[in-house]
PDB file of N, CA and C in Angstrom:
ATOM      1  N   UNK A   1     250.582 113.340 -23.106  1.00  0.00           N
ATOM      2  CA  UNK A   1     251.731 113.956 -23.712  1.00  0.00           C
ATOM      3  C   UNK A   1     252.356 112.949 -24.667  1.00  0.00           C
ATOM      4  N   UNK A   2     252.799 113.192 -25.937  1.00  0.00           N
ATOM      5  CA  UNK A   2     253.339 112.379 -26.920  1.00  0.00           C
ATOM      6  C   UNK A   2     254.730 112.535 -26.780  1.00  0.00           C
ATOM      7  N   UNK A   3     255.659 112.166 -26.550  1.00  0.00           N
ATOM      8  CA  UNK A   3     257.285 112.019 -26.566  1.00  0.00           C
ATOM      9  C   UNK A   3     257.706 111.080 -27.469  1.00  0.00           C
ATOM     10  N   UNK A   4     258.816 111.336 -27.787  1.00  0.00           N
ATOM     11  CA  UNK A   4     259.524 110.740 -28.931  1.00  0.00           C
ATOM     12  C   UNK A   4     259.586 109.413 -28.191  1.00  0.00           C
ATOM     13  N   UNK A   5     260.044 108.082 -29.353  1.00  0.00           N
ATOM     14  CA  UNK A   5     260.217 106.862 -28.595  1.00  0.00           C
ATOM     15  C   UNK A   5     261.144 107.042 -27.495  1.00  0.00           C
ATOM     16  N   UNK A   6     262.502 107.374 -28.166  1.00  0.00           N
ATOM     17  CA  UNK A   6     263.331 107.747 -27.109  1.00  0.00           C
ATOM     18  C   UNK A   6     263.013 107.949 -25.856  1.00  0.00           C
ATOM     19  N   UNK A   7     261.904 108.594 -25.674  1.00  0.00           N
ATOM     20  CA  UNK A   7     261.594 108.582 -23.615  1.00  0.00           C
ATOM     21  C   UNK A   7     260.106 108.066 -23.629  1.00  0.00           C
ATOM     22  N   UNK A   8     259.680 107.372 -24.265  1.00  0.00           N
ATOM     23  CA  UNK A   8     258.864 106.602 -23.888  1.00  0.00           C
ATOM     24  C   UNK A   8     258.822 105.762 -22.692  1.00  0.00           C
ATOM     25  N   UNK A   9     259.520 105.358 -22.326  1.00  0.00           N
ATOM     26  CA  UNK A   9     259.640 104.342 -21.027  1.00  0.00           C
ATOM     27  C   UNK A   9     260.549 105.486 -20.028  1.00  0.00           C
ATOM     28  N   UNK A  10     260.469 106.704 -19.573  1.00  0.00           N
ATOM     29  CA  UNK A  10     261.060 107.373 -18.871  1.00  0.00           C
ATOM     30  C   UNK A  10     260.314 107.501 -17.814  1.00  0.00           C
ATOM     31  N   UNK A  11     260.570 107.888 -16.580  1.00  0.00           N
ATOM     32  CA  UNK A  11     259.838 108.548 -15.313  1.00  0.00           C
ATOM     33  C   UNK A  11     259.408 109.849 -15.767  1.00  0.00           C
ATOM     34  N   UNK A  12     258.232 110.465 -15.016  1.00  0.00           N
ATOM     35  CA  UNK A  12     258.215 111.675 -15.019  1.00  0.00           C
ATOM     36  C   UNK A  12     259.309 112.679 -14.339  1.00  0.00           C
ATOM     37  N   UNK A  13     259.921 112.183 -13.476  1.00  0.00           N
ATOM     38  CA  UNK A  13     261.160 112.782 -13.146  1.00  0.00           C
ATOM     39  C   UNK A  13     262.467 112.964 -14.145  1.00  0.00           C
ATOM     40  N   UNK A  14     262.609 111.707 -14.955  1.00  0.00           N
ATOM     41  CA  UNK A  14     263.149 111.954 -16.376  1.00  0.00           C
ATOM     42  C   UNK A  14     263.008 112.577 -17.035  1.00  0.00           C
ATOM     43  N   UNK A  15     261.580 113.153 -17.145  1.00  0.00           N
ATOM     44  CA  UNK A  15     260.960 113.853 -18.487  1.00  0.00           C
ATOM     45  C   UNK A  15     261.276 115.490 -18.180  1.00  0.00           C
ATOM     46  N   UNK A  16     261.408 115.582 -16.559  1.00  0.00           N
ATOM     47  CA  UNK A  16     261.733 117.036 -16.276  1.00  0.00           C
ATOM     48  C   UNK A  16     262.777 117.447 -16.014  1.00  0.00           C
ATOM     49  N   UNK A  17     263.772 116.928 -15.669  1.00  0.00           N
ATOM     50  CA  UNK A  17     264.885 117.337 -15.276  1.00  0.00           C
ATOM     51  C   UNK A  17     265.880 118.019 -16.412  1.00  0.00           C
ATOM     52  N   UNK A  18     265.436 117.585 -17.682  1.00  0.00           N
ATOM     53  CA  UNK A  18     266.644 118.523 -18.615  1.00  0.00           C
ATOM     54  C   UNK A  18     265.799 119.582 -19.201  1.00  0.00           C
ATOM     55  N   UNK A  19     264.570 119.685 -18.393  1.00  0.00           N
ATOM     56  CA  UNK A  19     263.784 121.207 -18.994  1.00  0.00           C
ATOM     57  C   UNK A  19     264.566 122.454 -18.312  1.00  0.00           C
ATOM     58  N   UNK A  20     265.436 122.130 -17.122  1.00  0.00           N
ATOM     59  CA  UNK A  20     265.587 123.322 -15.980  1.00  0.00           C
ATOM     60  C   UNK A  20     266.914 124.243 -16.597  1.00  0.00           C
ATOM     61  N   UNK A  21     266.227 125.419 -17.057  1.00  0.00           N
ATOM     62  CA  UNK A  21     266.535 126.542 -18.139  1.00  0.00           C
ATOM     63  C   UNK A  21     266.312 126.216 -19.749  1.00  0.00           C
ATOM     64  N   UNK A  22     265.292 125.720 -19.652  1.00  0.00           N
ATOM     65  CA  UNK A  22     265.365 125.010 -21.591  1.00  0.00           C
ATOM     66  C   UNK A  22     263.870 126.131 -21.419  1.00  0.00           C
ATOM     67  N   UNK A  23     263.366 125.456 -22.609  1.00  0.00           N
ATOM     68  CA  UNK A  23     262.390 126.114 -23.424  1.00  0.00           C
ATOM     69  C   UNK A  23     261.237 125.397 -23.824  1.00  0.00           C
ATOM     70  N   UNK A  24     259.660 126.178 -23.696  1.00  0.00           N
ATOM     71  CA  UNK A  24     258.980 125.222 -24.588  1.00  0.00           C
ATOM     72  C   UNK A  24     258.195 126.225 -25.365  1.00  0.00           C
ATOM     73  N   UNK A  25     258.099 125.847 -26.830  1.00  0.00           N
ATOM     74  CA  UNK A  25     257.997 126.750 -27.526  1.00  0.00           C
ATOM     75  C   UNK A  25     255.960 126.420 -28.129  1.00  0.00           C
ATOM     76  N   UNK A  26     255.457 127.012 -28.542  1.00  0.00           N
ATOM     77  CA  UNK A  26     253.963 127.112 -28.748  1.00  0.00           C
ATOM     78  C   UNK A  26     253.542 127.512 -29.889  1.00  0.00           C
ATOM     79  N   UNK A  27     253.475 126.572 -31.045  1.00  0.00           N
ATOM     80  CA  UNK A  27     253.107 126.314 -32.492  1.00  0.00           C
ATOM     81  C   UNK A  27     251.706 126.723 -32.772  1.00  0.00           C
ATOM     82  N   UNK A  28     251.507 127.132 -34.124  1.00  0.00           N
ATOM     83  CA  UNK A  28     250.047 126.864 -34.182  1.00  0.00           C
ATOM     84  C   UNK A  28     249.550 125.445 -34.977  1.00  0.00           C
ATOM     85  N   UNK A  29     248.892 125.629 -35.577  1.00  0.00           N
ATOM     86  CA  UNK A  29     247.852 123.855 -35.462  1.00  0.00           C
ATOM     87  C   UNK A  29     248.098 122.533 -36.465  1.00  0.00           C
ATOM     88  N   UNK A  30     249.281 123.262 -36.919  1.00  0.00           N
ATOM     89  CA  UNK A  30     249.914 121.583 -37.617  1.00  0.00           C
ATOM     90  C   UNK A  30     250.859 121.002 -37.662  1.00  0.00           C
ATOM     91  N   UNK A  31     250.316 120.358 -36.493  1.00  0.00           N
ATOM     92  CA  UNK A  31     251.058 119.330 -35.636  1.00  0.00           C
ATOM     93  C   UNK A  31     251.790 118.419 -36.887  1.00  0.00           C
ATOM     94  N   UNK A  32     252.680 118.189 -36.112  1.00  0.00           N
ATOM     95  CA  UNK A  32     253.111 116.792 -37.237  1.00  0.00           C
ATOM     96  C   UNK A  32     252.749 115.315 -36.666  1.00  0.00           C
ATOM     97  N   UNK A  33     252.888 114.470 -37.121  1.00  0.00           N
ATOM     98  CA  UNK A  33     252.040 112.992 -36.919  1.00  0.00           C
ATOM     99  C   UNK A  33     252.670 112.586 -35.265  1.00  0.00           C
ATOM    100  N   UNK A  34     253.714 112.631 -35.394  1.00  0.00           N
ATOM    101  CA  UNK A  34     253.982 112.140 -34.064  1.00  0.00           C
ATOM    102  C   UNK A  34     255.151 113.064 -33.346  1.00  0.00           C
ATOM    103  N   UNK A  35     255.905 112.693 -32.386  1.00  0.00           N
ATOM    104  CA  UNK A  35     257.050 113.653 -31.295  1.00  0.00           C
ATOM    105  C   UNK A  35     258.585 113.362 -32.382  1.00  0.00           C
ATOM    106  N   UNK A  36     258.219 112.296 -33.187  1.00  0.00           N
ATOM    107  CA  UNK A  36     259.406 111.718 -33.871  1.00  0.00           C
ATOM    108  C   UNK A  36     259.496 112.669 -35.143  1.00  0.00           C
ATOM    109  N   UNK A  37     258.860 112.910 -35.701  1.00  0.00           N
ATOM    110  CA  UNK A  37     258.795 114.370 -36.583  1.00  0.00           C
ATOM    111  C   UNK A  37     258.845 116.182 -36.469  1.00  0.00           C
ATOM    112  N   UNK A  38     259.723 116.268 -37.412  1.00  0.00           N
ATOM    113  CA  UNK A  38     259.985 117.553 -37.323  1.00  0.00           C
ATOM    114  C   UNK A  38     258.990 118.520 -37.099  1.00  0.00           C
ATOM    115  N   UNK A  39     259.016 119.808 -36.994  1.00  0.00           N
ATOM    116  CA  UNK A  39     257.992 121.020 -37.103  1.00  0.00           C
ATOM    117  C   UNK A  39     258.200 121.450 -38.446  1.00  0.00           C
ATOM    118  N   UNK A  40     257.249 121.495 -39.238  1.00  0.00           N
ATOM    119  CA  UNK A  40     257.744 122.049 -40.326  1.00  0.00           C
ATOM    120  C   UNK A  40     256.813 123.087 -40.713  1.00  0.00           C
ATOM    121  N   UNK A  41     255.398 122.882 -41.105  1.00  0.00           N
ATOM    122  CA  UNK A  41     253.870 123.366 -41.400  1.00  0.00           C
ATOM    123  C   UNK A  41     253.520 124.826 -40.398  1.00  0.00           C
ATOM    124  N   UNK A  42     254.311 124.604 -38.960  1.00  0.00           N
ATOM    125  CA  UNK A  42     253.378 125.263 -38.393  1.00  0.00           C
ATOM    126  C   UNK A  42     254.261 126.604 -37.704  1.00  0.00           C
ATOM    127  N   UNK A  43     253.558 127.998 -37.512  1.00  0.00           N
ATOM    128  CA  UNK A  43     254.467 129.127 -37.029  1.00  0.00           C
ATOM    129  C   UNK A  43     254.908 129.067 -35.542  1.00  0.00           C
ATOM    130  N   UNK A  44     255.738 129.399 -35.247  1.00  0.00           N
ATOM    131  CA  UNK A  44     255.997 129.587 -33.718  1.00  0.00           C
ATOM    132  C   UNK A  44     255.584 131.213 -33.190  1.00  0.00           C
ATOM    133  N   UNK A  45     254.620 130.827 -31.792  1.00  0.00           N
ATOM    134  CA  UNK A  45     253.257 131.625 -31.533  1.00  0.00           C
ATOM    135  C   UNK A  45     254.209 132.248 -30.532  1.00  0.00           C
ATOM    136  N   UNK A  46     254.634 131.690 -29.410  1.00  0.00           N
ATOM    137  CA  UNK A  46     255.892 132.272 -28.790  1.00  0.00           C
ATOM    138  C   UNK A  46     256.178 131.321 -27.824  1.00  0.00           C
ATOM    139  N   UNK A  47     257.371 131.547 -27.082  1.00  0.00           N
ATOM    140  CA  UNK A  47     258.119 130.526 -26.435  1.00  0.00           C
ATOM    141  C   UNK A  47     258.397 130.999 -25.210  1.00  0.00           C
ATOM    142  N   UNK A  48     258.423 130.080 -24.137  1.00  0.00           N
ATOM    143  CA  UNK A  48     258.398 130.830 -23.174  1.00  0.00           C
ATOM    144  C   UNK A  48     259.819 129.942 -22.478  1.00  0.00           C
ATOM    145  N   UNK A  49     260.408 130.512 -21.638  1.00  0.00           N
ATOM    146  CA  UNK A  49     261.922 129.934 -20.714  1.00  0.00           C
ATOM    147  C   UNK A  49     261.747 129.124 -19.593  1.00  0.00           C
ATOM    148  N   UNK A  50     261.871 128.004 -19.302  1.00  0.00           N
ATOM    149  CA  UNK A  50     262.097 127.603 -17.848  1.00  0.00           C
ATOM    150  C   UNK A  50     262.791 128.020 -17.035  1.00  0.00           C
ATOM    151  N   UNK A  51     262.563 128.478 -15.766  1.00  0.00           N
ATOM    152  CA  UNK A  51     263.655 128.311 -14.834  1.00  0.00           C
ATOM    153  C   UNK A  51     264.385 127.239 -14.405  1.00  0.00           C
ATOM    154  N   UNK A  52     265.293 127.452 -13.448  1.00  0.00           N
ATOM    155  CA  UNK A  52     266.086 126.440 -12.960  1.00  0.00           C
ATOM    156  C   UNK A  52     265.844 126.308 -11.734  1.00  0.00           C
ATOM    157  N   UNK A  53     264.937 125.497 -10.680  1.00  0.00           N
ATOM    158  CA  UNK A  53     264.306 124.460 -11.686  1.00  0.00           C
ATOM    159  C   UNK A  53     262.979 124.381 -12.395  1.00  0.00           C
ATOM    160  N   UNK A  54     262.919 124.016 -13.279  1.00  0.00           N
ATOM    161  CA  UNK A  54     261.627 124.154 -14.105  1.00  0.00           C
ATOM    162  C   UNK A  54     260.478 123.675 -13.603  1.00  0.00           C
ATOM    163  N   UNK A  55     260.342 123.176 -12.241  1.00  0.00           N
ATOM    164  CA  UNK A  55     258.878 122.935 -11.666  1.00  0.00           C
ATOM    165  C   UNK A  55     259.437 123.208 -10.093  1.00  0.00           C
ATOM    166  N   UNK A  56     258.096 123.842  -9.786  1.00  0.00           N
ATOM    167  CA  UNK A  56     258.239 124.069  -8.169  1.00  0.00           C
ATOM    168  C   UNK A  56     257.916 122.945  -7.345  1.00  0.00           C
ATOM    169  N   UNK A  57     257.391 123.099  -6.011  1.00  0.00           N
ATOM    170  CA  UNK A  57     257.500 121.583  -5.233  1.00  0.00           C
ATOM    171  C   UNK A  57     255.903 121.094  -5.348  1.00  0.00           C
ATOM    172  N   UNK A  58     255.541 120.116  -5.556  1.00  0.00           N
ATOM    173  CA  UNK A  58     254.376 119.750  -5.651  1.00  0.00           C
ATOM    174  C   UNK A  58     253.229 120.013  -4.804  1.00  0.00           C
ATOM    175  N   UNK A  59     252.059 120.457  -4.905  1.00  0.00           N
ATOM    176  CA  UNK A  59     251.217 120.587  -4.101  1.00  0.00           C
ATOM    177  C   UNK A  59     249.719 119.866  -4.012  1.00  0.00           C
ATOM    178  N   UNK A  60     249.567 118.865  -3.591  1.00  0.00           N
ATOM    179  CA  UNK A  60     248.426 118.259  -3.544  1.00  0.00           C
ATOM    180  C   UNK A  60     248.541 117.722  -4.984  1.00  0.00           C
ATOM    181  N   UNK A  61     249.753 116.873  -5.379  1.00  0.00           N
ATOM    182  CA  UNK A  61     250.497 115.748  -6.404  1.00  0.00           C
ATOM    183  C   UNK A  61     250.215 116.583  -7.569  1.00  0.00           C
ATOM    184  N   UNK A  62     250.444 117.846  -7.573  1.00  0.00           N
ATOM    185  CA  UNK A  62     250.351 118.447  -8.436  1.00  0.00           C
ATOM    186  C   UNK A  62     251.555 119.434  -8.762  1.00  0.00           C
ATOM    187  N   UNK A  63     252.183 119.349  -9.652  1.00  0.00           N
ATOM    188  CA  UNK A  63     253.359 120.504  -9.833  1.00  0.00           C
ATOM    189  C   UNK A  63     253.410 121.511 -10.951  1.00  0.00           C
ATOM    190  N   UNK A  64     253.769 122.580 -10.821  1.00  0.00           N
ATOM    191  CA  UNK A  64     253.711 123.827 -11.575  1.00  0.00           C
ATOM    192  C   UNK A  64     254.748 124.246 -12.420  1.00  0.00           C
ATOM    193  N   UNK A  65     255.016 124.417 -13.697  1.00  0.00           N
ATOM    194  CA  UNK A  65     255.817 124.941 -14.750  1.00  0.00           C
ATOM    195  C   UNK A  65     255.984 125.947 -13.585  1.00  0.00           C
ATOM    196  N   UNK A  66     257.609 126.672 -13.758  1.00  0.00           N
ATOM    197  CA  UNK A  66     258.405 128.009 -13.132  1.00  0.00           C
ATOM    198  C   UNK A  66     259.045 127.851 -14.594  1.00  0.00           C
ATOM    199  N   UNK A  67     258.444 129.746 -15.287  1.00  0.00           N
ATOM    200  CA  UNK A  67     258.873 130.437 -16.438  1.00  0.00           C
ATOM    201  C   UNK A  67     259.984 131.236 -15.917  1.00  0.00           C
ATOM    202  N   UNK A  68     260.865 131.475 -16.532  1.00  0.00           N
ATOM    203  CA  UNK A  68     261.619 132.724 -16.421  1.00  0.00           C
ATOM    204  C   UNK A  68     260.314 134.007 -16.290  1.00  0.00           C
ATOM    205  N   UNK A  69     260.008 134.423 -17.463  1.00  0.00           N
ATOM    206  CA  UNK A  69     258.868 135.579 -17.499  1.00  0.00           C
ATOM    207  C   UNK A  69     257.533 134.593 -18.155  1.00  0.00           C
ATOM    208  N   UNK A  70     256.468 135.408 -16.911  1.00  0.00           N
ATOM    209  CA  UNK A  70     255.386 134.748 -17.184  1.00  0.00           C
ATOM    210  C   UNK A  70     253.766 136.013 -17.044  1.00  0.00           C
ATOM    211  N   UNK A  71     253.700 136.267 -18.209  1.00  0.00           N
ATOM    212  CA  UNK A  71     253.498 135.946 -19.421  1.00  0.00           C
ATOM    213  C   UNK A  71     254.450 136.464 -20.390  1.00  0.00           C
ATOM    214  N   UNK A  72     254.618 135.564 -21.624  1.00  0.00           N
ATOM    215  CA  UNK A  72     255.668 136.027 -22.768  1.00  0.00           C
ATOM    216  C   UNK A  72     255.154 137.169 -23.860  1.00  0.00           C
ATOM    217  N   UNK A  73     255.824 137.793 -24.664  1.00  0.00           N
ATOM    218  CA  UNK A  73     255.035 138.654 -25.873  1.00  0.00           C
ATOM    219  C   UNK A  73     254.892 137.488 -26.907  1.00  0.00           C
ATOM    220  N   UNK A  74     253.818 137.286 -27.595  1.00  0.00           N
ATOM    221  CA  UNK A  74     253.807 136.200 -28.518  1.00  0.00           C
ATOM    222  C   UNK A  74     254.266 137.137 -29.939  1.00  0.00           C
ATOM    223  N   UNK A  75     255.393 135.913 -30.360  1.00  0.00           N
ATOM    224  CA  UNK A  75     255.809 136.531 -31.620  1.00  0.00           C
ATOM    225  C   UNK A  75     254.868 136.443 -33.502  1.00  0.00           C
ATOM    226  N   UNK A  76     253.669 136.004 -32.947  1.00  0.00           N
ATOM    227  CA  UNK A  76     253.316 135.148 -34.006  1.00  0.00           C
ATOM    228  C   UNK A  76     251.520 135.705 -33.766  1.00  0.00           C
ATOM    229  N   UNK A  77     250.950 135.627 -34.720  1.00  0.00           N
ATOM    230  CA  UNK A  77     248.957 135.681 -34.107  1.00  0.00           C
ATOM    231  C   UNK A  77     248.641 134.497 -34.870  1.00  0.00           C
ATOM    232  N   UNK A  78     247.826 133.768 -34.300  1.00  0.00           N
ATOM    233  CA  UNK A  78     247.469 132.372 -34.936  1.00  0.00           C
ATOM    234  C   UNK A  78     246.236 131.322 -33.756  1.00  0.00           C
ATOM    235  N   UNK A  79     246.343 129.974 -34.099  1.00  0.00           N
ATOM    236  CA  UNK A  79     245.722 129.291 -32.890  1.00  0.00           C
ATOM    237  C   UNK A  79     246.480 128.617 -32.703  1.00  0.00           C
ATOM    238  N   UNK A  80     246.344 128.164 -31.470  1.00  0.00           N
ATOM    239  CA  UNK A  80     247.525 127.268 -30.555  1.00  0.00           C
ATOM    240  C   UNK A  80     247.499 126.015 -31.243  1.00  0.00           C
ATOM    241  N   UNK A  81     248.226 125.255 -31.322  1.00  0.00           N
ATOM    242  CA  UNK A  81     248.058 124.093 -31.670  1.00  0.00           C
ATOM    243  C   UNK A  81     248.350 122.951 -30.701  1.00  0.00           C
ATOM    244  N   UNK A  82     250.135 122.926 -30.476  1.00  0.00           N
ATOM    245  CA  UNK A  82     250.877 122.154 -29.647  1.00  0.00           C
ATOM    246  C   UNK A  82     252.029 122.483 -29.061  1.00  0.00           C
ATOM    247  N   UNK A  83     252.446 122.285 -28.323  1.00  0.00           N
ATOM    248  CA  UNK A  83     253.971 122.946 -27.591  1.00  0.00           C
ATOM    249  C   UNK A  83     255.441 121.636 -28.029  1.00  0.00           C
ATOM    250  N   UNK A  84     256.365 122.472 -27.782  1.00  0.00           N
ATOM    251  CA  UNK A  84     257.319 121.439 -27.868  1.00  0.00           C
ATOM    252  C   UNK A  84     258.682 121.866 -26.817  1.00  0.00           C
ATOM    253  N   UNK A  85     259.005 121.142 -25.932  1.00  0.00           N
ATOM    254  CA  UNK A  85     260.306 121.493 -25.206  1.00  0.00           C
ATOM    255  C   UNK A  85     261.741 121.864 -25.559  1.00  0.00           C
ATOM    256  N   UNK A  86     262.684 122.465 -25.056  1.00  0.00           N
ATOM    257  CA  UNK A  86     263.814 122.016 -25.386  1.00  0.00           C
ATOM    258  C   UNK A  86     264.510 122.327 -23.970  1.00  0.00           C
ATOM    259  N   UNK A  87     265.370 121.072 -24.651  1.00  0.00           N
ATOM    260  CA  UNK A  87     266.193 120.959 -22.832  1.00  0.00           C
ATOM    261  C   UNK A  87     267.185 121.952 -22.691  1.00  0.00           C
ATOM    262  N   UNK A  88     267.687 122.742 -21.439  1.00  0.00           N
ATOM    263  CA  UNK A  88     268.003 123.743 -21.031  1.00  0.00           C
ATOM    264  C   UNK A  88     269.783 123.526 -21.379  1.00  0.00           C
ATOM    265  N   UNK A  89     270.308 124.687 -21.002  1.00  0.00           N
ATOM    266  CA  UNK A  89     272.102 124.558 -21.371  1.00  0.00           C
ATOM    267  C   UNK A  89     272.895 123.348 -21.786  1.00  0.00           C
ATOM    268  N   UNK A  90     272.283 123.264 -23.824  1.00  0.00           N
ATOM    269  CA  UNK A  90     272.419 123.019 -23.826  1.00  0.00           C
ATOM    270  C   UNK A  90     272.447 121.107 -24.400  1.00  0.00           C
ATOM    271  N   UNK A  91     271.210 121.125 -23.526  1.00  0.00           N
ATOM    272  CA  UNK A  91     270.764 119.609 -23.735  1.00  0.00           C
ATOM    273  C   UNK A  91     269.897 118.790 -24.081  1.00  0.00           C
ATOM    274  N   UNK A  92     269.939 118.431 -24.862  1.00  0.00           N
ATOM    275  CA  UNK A  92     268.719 117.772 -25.649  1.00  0.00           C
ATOM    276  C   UNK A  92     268.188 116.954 -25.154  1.00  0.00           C
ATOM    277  N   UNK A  93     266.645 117.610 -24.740  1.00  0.00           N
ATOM    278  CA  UNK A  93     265.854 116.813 -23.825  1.00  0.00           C
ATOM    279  C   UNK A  93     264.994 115.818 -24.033  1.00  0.00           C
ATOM    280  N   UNK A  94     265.101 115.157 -25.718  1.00  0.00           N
ATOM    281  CA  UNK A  94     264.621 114.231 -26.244  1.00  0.00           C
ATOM    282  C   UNK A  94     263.121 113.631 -26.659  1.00  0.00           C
ATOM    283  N   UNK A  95     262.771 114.998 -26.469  1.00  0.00           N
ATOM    284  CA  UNK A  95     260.938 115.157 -26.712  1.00  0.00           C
ATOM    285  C   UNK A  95     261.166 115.286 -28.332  1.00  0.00           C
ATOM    286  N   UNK A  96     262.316 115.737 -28.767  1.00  0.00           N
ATOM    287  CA  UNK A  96     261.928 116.483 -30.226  1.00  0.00           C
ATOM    288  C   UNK A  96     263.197 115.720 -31.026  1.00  0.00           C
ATOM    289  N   UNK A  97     263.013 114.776 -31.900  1.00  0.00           N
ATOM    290  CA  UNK A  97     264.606 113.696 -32.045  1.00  0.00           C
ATOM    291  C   UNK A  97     265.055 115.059 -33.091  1.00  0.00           C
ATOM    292  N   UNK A  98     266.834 115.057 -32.690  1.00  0.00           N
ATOM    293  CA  UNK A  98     267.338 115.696 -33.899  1.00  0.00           C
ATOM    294  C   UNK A  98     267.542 114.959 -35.035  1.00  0.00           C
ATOM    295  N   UNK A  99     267.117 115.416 -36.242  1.00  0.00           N
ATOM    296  CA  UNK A  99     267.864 114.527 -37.214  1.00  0.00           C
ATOM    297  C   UNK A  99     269.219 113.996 -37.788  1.00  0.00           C
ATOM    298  N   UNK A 100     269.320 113.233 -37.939  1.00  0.00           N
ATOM    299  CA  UNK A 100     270.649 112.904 -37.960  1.00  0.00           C
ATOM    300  C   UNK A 100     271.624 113.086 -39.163  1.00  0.00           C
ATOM    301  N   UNK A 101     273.097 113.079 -38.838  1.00  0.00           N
ATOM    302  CA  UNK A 101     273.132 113.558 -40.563  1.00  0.00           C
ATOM    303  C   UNK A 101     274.271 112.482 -40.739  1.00  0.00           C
ATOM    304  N   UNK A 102     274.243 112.894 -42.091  1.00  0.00           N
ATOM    305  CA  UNK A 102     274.706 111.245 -42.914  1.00  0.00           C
ATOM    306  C   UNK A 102     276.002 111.623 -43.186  1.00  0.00           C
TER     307      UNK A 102
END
């Protein structure tokens, strides 16, 4: 998984906790260079909701995305490319830097 510098040095427990009611949304195939760049090139295929909380309890060190609705209507026809998060009520979960303004 590529994350912005910003959570580069995070736990995986870091990385999940501001997904619970956020979003991760499902682009098609042009990606931008790194997590530190915008989306710009590519359509959004469809997005699907986390619940709260956004992963169930682990099973054999393995844990499971919990969607609100699973499966979504995709708004878009295309090929998948890459996904991108956003943190739930609210909070910017730092996978995707906002840009800043001057």
């Amino acid at each position: 998984m590529n994350v912005t510098l910003d959570f580069a040095g995070r736990s995986v427990d870091e990385l999940k906790a501001p997904l619970d009611g956020g979003t991760l949304t499902v682009y098609s195939v042009a990606r931008p260079l790194t997590a530190d760049h915008p989306v710009e090139r590519s359509g959004t295929l469809a997005t699907f909701t986390f619940a709260s909380p956004a992963f169930g309890a682990s099973s054999d060190g393995i844990e499971t995305p919990v969607f609100v609705a699973n499966p979504v209507a995709a708004s878009s026809v295309g090929t998948p490319g890459f996904a991108r998060p956003q943190g739930g009520r609210d909070r910017d979960c730092g996978f995707l830097r906002r840009p800043r303004r001057s």
